[in-house]
PDB file of N, CA and C in Angstrom:
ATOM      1  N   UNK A   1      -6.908 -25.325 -17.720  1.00  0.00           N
ATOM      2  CA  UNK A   1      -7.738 -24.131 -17.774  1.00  0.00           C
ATOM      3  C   UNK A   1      -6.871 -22.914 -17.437  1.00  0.00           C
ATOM      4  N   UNK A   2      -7.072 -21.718 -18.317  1.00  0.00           N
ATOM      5  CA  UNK A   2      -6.140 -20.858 -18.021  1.00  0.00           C
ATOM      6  C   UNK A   2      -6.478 -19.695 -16.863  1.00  0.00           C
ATOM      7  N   UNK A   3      -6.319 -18.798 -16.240  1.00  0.00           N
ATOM      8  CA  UNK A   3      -6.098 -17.898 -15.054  1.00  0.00           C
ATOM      9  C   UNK A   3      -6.770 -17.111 -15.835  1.00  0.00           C
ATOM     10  N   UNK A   4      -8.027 -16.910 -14.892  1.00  0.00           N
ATOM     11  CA  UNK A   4      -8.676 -15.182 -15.373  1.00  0.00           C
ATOM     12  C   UNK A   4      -8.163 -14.402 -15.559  1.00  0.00           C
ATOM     13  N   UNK A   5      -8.060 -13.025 -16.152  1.00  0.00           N
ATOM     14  CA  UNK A   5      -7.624 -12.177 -16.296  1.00  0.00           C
ATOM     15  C   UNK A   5      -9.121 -10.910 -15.772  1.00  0.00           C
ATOM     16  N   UNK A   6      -8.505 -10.188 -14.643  1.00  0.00           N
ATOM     17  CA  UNK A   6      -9.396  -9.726 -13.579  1.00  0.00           C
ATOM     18  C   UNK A   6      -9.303  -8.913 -13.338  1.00  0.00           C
ATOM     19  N   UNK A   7      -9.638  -7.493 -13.598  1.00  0.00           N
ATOM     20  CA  UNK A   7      -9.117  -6.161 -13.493  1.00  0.00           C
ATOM     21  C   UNK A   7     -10.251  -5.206 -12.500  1.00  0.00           C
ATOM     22  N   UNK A   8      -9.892  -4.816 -11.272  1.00  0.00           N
ATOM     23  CA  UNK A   8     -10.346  -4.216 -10.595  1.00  0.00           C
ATOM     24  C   UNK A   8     -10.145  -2.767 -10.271  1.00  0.00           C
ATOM     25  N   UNK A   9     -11.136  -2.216 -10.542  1.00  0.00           N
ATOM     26  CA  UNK A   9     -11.310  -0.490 -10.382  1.00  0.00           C
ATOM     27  C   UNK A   9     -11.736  -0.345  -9.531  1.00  0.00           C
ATOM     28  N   UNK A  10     -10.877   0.856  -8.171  1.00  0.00           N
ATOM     29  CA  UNK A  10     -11.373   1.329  -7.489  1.00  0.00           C
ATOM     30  C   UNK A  10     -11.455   2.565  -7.035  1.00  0.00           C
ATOM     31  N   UNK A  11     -11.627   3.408  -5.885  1.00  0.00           N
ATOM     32  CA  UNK A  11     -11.180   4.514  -6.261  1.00  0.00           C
ATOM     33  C   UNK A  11     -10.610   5.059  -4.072  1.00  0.00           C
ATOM     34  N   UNK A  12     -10.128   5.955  -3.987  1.00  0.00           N
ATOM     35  CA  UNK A  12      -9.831   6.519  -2.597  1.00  0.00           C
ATOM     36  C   UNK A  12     -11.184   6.591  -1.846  1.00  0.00           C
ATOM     37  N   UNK A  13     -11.138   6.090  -0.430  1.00  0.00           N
ATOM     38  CA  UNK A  13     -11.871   6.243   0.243  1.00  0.00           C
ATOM     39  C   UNK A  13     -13.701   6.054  -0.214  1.00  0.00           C
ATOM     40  N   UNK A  14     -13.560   4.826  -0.762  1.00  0.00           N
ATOM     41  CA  UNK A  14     -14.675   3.797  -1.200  1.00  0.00           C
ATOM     42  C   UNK A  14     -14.905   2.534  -0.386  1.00  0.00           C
ATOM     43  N   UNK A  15     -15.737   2.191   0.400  1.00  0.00           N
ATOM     44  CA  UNK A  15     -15.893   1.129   1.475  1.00  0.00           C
ATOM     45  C   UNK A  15     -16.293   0.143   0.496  1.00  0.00           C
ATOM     46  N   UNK A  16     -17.001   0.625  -0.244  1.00  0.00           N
ATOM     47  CA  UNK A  16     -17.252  -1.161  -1.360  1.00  0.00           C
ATOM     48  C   UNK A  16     -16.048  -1.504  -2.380  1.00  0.00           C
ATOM     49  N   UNK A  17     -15.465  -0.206  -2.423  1.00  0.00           N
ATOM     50  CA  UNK A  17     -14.298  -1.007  -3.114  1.00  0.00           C
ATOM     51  C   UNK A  17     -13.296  -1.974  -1.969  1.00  0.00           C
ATOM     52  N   UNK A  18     -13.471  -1.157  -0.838  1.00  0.00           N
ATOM     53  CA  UNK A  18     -12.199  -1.911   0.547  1.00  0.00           C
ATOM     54  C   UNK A  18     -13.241  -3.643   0.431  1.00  0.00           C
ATOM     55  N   UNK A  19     -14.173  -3.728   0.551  1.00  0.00           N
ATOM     56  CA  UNK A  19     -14.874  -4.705   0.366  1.00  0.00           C
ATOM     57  C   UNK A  19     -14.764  -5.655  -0.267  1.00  0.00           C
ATOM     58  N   UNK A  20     -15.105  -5.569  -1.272  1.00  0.00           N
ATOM     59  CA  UNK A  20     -14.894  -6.415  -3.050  1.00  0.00           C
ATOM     60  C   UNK A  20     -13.406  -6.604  -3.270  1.00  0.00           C
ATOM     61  N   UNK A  21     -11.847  -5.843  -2.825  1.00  0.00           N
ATOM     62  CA  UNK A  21     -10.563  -5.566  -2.260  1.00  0.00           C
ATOM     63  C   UNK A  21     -10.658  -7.314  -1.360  1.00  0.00           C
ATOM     64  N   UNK A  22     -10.833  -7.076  -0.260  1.00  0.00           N
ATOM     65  CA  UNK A  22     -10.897  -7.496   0.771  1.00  0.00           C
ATOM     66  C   UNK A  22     -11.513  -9.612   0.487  1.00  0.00           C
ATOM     67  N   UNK A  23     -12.160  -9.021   0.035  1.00  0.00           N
ATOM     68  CA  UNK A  23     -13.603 -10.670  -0.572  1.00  0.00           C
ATOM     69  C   UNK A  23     -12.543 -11.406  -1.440  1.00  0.00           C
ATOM     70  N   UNK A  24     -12.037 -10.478  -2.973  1.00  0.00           N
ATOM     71  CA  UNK A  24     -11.412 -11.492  -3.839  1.00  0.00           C
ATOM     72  C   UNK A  24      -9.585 -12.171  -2.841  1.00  0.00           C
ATOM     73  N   UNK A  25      -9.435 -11.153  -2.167  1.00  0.00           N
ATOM     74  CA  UNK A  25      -8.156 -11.500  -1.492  1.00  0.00           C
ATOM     75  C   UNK A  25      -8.000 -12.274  -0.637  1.00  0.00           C
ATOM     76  N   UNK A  26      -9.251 -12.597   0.479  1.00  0.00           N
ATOM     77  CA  UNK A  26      -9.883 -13.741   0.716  1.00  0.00           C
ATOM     78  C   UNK A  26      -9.989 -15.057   0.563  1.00  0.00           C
ATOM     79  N   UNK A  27     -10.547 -15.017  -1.127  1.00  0.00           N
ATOM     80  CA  UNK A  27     -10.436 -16.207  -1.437  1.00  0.00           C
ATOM     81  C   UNK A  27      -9.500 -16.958  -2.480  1.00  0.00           C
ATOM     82  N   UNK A  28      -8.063 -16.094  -2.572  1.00  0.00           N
ATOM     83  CA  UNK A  28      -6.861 -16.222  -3.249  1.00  0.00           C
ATOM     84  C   UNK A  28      -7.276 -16.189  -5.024  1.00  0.00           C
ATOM     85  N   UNK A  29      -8.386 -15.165  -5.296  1.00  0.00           N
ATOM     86  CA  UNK A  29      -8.617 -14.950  -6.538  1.00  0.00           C
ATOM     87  C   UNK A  29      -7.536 -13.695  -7.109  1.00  0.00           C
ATOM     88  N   UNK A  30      -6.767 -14.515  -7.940  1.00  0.00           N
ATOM     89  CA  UNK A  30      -5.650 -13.166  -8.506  1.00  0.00           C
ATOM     90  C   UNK A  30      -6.307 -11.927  -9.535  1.00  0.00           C
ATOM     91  N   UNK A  31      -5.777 -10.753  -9.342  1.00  0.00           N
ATOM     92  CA  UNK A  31      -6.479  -9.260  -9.905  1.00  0.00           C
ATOM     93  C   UNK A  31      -5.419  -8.416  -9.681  1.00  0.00           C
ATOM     94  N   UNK A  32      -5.424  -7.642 -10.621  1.00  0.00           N
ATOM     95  CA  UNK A  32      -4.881  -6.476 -10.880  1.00  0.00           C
ATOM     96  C   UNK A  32      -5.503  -5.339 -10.586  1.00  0.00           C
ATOM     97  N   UNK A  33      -5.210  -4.513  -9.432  1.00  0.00           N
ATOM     98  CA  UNK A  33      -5.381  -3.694  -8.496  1.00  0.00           C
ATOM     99  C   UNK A  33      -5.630  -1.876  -9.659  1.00  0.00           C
ATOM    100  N   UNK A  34      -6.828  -1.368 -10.552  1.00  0.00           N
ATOM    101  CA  UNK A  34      -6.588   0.007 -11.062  1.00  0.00           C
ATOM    102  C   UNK A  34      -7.253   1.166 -10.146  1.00  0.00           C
ATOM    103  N   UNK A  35      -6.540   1.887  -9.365  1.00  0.00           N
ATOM    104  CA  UNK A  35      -6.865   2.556  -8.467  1.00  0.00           C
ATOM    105  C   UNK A  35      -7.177   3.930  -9.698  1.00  0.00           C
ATOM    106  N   UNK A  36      -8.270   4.808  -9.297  1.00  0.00           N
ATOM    107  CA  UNK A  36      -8.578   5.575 -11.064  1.00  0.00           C
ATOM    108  C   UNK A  36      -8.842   6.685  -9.706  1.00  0.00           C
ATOM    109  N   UNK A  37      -8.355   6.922  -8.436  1.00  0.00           N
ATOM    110  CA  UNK A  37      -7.762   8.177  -7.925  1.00  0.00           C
ATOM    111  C   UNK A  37      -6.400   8.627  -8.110  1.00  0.00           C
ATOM    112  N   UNK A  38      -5.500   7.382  -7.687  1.00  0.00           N
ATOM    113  CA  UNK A  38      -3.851   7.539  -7.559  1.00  0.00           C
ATOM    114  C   UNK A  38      -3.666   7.611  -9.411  1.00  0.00           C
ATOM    115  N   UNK A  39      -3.850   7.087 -10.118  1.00  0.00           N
ATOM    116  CA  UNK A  39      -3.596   6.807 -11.384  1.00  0.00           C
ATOM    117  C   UNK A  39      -4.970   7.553 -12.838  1.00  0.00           C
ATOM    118  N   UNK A  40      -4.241   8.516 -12.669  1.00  0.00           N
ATOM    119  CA  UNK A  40      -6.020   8.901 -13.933  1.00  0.00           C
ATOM    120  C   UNK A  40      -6.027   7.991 -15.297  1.00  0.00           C
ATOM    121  N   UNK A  41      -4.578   7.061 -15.841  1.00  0.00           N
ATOM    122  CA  UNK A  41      -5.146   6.416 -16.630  1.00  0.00           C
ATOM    123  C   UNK A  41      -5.843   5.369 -16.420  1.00  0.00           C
ATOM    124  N   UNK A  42      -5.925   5.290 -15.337  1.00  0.00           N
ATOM    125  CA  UNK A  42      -6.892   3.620 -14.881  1.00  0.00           C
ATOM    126  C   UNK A  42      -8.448   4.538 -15.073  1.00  0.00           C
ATOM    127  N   UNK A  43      -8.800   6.302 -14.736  1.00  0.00           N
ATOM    128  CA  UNK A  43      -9.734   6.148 -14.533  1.00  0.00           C
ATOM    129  C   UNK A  43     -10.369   6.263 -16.453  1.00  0.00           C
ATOM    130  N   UNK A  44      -9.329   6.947 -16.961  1.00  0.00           N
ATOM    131  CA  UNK A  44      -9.727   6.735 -18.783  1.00  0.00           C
ATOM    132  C   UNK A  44      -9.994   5.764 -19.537  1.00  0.00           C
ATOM    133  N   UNK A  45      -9.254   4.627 -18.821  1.00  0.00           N
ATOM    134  CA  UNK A  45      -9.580   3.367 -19.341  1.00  0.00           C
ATOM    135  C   UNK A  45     -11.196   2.984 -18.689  1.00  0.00           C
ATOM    136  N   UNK A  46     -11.621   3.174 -17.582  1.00  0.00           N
ATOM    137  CA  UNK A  46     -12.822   2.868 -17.237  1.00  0.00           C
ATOM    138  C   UNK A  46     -13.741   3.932 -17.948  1.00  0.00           C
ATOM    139  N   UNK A  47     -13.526   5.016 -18.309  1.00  0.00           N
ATOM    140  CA  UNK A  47     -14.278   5.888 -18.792  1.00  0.00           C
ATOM    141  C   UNK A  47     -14.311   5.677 -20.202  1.00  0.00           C
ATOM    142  N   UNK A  48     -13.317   4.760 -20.919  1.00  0.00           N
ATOM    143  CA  UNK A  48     -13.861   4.589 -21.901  1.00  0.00           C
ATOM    144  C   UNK A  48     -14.634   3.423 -22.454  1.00  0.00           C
ATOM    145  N   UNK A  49     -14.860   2.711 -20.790  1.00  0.00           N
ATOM    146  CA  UNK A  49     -16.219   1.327 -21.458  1.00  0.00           C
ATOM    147  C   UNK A  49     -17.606   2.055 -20.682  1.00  0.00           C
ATOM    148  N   UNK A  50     -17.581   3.662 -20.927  1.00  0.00           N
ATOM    149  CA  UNK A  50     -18.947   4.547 -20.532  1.00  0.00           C
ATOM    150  C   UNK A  50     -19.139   3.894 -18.761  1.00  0.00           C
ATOM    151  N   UNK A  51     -18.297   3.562 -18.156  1.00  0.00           N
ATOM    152  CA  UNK A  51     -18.588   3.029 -16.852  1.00  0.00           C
ATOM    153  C   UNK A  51     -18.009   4.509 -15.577  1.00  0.00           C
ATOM    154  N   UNK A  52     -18.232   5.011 -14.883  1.00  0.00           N
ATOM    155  CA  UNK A  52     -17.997   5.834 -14.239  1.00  0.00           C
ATOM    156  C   UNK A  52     -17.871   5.915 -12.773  1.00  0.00           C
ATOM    157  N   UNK A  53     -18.366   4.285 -12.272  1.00  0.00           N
ATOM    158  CA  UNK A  53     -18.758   4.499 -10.796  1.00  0.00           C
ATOM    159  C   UNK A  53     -17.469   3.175 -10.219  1.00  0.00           C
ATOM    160  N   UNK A  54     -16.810   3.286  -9.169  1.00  0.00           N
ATOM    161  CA  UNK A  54     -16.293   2.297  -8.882  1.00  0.00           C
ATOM    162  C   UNK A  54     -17.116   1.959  -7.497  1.00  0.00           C
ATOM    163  N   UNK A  55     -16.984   0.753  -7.178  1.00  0.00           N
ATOM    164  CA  UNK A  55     -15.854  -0.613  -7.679  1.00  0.00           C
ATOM    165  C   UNK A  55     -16.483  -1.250  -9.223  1.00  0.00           C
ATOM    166  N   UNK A  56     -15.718  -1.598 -10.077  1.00  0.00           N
ATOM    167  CA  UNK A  56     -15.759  -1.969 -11.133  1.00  0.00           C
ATOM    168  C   UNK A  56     -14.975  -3.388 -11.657  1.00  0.00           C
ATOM    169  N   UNK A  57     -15.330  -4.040 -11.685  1.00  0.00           N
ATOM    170  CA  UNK A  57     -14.684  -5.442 -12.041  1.00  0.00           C
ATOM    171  C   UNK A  57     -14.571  -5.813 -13.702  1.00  0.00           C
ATOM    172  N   UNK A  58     -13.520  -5.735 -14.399  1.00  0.00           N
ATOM    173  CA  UNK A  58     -13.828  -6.330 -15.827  1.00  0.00           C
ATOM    174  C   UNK A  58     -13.012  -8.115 -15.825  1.00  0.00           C
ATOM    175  N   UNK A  59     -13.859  -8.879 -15.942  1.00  0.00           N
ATOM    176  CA  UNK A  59     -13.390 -10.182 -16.251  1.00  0.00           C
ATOM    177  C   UNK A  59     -13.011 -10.440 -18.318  1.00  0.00           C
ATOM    178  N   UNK A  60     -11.702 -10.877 -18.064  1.00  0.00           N
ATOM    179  CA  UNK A  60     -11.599 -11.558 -19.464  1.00  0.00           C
ATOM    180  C   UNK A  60     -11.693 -10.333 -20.425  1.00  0.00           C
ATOM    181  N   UNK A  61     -11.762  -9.293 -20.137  1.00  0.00           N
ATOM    182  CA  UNK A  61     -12.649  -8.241 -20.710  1.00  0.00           C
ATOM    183  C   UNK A  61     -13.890  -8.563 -21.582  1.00  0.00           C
ATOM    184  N   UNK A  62     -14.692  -9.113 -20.872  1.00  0.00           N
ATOM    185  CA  UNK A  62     -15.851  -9.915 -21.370  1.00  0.00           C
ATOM    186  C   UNK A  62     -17.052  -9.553 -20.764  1.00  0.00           C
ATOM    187  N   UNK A  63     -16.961  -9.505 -19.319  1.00  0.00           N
ATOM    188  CA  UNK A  63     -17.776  -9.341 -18.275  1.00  0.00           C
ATOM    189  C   UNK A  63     -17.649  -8.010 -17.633  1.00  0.00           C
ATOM    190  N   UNK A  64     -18.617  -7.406 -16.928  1.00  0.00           N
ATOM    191  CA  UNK A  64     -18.744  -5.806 -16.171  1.00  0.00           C
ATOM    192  C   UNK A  64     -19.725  -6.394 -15.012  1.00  0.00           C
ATOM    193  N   UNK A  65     -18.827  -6.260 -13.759  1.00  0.00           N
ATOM    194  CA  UNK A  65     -19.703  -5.927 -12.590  1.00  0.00           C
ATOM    195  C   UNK A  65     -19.649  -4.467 -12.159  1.00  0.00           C
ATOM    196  N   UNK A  66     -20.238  -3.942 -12.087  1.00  0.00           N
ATOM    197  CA  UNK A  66     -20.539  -2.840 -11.358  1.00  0.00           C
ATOM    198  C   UNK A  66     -20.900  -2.545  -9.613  1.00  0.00           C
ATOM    199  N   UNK A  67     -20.188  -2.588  -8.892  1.00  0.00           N
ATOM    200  CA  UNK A  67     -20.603  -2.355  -7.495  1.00  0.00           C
ATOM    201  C   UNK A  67     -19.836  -3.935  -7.098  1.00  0.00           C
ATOM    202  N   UNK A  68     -20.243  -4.206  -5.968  1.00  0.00           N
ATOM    203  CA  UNK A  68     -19.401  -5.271  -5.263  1.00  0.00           C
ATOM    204  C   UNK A  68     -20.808  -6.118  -5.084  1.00  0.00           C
ATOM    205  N   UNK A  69     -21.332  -7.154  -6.176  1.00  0.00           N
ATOM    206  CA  UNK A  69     -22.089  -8.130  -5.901  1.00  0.00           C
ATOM    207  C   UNK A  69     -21.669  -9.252  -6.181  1.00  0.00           C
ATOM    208  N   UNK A  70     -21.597  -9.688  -4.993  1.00  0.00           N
ATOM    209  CA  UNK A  70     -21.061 -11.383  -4.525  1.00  0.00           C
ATOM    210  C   UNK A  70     -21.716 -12.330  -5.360  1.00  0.00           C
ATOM    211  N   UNK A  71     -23.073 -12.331  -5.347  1.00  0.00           N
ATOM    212  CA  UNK A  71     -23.155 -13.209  -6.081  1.00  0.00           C
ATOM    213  C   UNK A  71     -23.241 -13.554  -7.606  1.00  0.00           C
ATOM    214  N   UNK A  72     -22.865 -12.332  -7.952  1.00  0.00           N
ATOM    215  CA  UNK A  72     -22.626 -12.799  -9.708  1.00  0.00           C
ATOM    216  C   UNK A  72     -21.201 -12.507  -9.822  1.00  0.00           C
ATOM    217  N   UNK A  73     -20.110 -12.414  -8.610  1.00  0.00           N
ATOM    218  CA  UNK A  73     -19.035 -12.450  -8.907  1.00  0.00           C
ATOM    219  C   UNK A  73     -18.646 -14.535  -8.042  1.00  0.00           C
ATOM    220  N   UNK A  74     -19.626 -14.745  -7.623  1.00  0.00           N
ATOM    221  CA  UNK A  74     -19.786 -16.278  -7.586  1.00  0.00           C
ATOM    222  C   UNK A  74     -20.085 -17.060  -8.798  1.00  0.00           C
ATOM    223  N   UNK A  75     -20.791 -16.666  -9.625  1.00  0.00           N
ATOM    224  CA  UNK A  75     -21.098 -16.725 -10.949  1.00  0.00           C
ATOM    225  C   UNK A  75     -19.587 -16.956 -11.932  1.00  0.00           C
ATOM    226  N   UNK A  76     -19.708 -15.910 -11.669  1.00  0.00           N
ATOM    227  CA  UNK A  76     -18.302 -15.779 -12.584  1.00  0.00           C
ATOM    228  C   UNK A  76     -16.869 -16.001 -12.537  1.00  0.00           C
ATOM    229  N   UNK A  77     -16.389 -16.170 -11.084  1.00  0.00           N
ATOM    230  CA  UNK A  77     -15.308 -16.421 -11.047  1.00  0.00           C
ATOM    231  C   UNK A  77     -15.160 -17.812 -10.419  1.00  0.00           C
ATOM    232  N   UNK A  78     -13.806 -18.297 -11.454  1.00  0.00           N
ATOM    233  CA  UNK A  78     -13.763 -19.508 -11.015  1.00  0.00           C
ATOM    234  C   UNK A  78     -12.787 -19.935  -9.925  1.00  0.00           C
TER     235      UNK A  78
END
């Protein structure tokens, strides 16, 4: 089975992003860190799947969580 591909948006001084940060690192789930304060193309790339709010999770680029909910990121990640 191959390795998710897990892309996490967050932004400066966001407690649910330090959160959802904090949870996947936890449980040794690998992600690619798009901070869309330090970096504005991380935030264009989120702005262009009409998404605007971080924390933002894209799985597989398949899946959109929005906000830091555990349990459909239990759902989804394996």
């Amino acid at each position: 089975m191959r390795e998710q591909q897990i892309d996490v948006y967050v932004s400066d001084n966001c407690t649910e992003c330090d959160q959802l940060v904090q949870y996947l690192t936890q449980r040794n789930i690998p992600f690619q860190l798009k901070n869309t304060t330090v970096n504005k193309e991380n935030l264009r790339q989120l702005q262009q799947e009409n998404i605007y709010i971080t924390p933002t999770i894209i799985i597989d680029n398949d899946y959109r969580i929005i906000g830091f909910q555990e349990s459909k990121l239990k759902q989804l990640l394996r």
